[in-house]
Protein backbone atom coordinates (compact mmCIF):
# COMPACT_ATOMS: atom_id res chain seq x y z
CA UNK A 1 -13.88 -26.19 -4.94
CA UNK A 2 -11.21 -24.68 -3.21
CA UNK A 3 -8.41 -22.65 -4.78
CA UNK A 4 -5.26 -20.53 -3.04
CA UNK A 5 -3.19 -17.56 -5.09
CA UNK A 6 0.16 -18.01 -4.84
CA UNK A 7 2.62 -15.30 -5.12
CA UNK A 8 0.95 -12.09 -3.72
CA UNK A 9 3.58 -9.38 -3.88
CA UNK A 10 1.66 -6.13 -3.83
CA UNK A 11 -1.56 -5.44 -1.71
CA UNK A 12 -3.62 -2.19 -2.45
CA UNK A 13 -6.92 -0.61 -1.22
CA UNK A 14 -9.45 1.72 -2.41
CA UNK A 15 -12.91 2.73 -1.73
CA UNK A 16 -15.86 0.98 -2.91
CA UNK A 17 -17.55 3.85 -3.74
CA UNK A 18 -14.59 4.74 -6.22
CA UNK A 19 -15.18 1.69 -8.20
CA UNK A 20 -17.35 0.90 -11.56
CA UNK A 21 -20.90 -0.62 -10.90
CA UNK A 22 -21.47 -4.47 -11.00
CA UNK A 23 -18.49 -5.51 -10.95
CA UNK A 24 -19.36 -8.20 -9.93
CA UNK A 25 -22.10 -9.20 -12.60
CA UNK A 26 -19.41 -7.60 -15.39
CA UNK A 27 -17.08 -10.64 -14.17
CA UNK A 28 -19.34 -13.00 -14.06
CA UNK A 29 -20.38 -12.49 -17.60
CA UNK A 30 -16.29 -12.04 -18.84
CA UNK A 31 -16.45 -8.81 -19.24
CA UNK A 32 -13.52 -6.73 -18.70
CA UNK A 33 -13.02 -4.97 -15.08
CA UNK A 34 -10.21 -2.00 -14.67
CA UNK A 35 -10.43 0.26 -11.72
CA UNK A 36 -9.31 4.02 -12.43
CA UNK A 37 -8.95 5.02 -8.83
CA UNK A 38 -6.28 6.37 -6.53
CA UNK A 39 -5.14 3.39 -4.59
CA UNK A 40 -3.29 3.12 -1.26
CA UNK A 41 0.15 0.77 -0.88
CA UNK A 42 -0.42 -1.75 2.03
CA UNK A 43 2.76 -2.83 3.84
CA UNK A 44 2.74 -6.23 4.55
CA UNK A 45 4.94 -8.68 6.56
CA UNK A 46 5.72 -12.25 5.24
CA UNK A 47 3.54 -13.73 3.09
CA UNK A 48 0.16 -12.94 2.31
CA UNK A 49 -2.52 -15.35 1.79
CA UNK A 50 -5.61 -15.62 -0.37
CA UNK A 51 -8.13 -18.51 -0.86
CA UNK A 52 -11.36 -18.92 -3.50
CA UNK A 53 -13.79 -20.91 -2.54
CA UNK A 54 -16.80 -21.95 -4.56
CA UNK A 55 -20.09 -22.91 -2.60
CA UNK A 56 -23.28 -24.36 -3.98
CA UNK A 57 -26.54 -22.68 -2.55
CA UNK A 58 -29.74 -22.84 -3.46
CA UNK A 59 -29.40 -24.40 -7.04
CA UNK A 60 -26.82 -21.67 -7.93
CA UNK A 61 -23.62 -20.75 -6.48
CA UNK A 62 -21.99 -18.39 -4.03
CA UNK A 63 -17.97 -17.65 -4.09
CA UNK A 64 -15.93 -16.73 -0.65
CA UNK A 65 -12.88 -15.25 -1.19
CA UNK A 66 -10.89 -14.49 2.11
CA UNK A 67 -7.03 -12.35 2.34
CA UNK A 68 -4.99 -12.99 5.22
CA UNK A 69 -1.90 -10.91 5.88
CA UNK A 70 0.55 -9.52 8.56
CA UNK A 71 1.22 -6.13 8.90
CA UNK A 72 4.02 -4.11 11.43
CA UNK A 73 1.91 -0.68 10.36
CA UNK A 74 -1.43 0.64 11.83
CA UNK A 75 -3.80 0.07 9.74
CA UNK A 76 -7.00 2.38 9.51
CA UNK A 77 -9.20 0.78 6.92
CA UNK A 78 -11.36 -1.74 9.27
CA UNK A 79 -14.13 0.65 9.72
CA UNK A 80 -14.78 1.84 6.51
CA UNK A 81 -16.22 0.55 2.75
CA UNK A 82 -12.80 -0.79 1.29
CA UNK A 83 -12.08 -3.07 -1.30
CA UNK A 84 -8.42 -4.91 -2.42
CA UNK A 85 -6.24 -5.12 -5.20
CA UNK A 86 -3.91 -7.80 -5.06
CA UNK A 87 -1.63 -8.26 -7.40
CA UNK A 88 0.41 -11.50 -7.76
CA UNK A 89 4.41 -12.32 -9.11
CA UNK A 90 2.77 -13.48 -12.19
CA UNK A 91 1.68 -9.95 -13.73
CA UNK A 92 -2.10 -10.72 -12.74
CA UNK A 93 -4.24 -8.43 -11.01
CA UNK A 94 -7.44 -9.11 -8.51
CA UNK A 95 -9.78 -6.85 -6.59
CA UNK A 96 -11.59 -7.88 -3.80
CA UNK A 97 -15.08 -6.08 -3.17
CA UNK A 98 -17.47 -4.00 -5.16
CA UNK A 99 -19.32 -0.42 -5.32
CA UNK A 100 -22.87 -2.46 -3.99
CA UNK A 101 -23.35 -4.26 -0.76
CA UNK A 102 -22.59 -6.37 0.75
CA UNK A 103 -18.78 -5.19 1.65
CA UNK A 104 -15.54 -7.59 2.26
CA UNK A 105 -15.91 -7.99 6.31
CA UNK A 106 -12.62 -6.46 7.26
CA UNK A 107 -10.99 -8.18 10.88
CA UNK A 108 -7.94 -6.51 12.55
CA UNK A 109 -6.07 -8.34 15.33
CA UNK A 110 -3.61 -6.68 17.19
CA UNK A 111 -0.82 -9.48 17.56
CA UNK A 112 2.33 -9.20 20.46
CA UNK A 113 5.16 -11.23 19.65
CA UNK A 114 7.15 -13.08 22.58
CA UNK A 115 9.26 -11.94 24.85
CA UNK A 116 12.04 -13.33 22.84
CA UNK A 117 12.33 -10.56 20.23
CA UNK A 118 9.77 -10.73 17.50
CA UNK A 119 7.60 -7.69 16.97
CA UNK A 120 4.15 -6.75 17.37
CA UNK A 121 1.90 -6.04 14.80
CA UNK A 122 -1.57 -6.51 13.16
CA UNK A 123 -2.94 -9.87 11.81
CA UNK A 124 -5.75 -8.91 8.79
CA UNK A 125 -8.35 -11.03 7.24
CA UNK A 126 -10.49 -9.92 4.42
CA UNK A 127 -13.78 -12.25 3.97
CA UNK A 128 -16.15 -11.08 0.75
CA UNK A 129 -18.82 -13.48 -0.24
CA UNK A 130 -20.45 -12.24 -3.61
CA UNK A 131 -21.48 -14.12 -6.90
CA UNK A 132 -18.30 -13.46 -8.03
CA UNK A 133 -15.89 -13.06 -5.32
CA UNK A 134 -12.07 -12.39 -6.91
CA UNK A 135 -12.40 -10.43 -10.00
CA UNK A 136 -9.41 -10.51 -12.23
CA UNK A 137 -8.56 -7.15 -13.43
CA UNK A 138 -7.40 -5.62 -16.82
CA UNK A 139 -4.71 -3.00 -16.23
């Protein structure tokens, strides 16, 4: 089953190791998830894009959630532990990685526009596969 958030309008990182444990299994079994961490604002250009996916495997399943976005800023986050807050037009929040391996697989392409006049930047995708991938938040 495939599903895609609509209406991202605020994108947000923060460490993994800055978040509660098992957040993951907390989700999975409804209970509530807030994170109490200083956050970092992430610019972004256009409009981002996230998609849930929901896999069988091995008589139980697996979730993939993966964030694509365009950026005009550097951005320093692809080598380190990072997870994502994204928070969407209507009031609900999600994050995107947890405290425990394994990490959301961060990808940074470094994008040129054409000659005509559009600008350069960096192209991000944000892959997490987990038992419970996109973990609404209470805030």
């Amino acid at each position: 089953m495939k599903q895609i958030l609509p209406g991202i309008c605020r994108l947000q990182v923060v460490s993994c190791s800055m978040l509660p444990p098992n957040v993951s299994l907390k989700s999975k079994a409804n209970l509530p998830v807030s994170v109490l961490a200083d956050t970092t604002e992430i610019s972004f250009v256009g409009s981002p894009k996230c998609e849930y996916n929901i896999e069988n495997d091995n008589n139980s399943t697996s979730e993939k959630t993966t964030l694509e976005f365009l950026t005009d800023e550097y951005f320093p986050f692809d080598e380190q532990n990072v997870a994502f807050i994204i928070s969407c037009a209507s009031g609900k929040s999600y994050l995107i990685g947890a405290r425990e391996s394994p990490f959301p697989v961060v990808n940074v392409k470094e994008i040129i526009g054409p000659p005509s006049g559009d600008s350069a930047g960096f192209q991000i995708e944000i892959s997490w596969v987990s038992i419970k991938s996109l973990i609404p938040l209470n805030l």
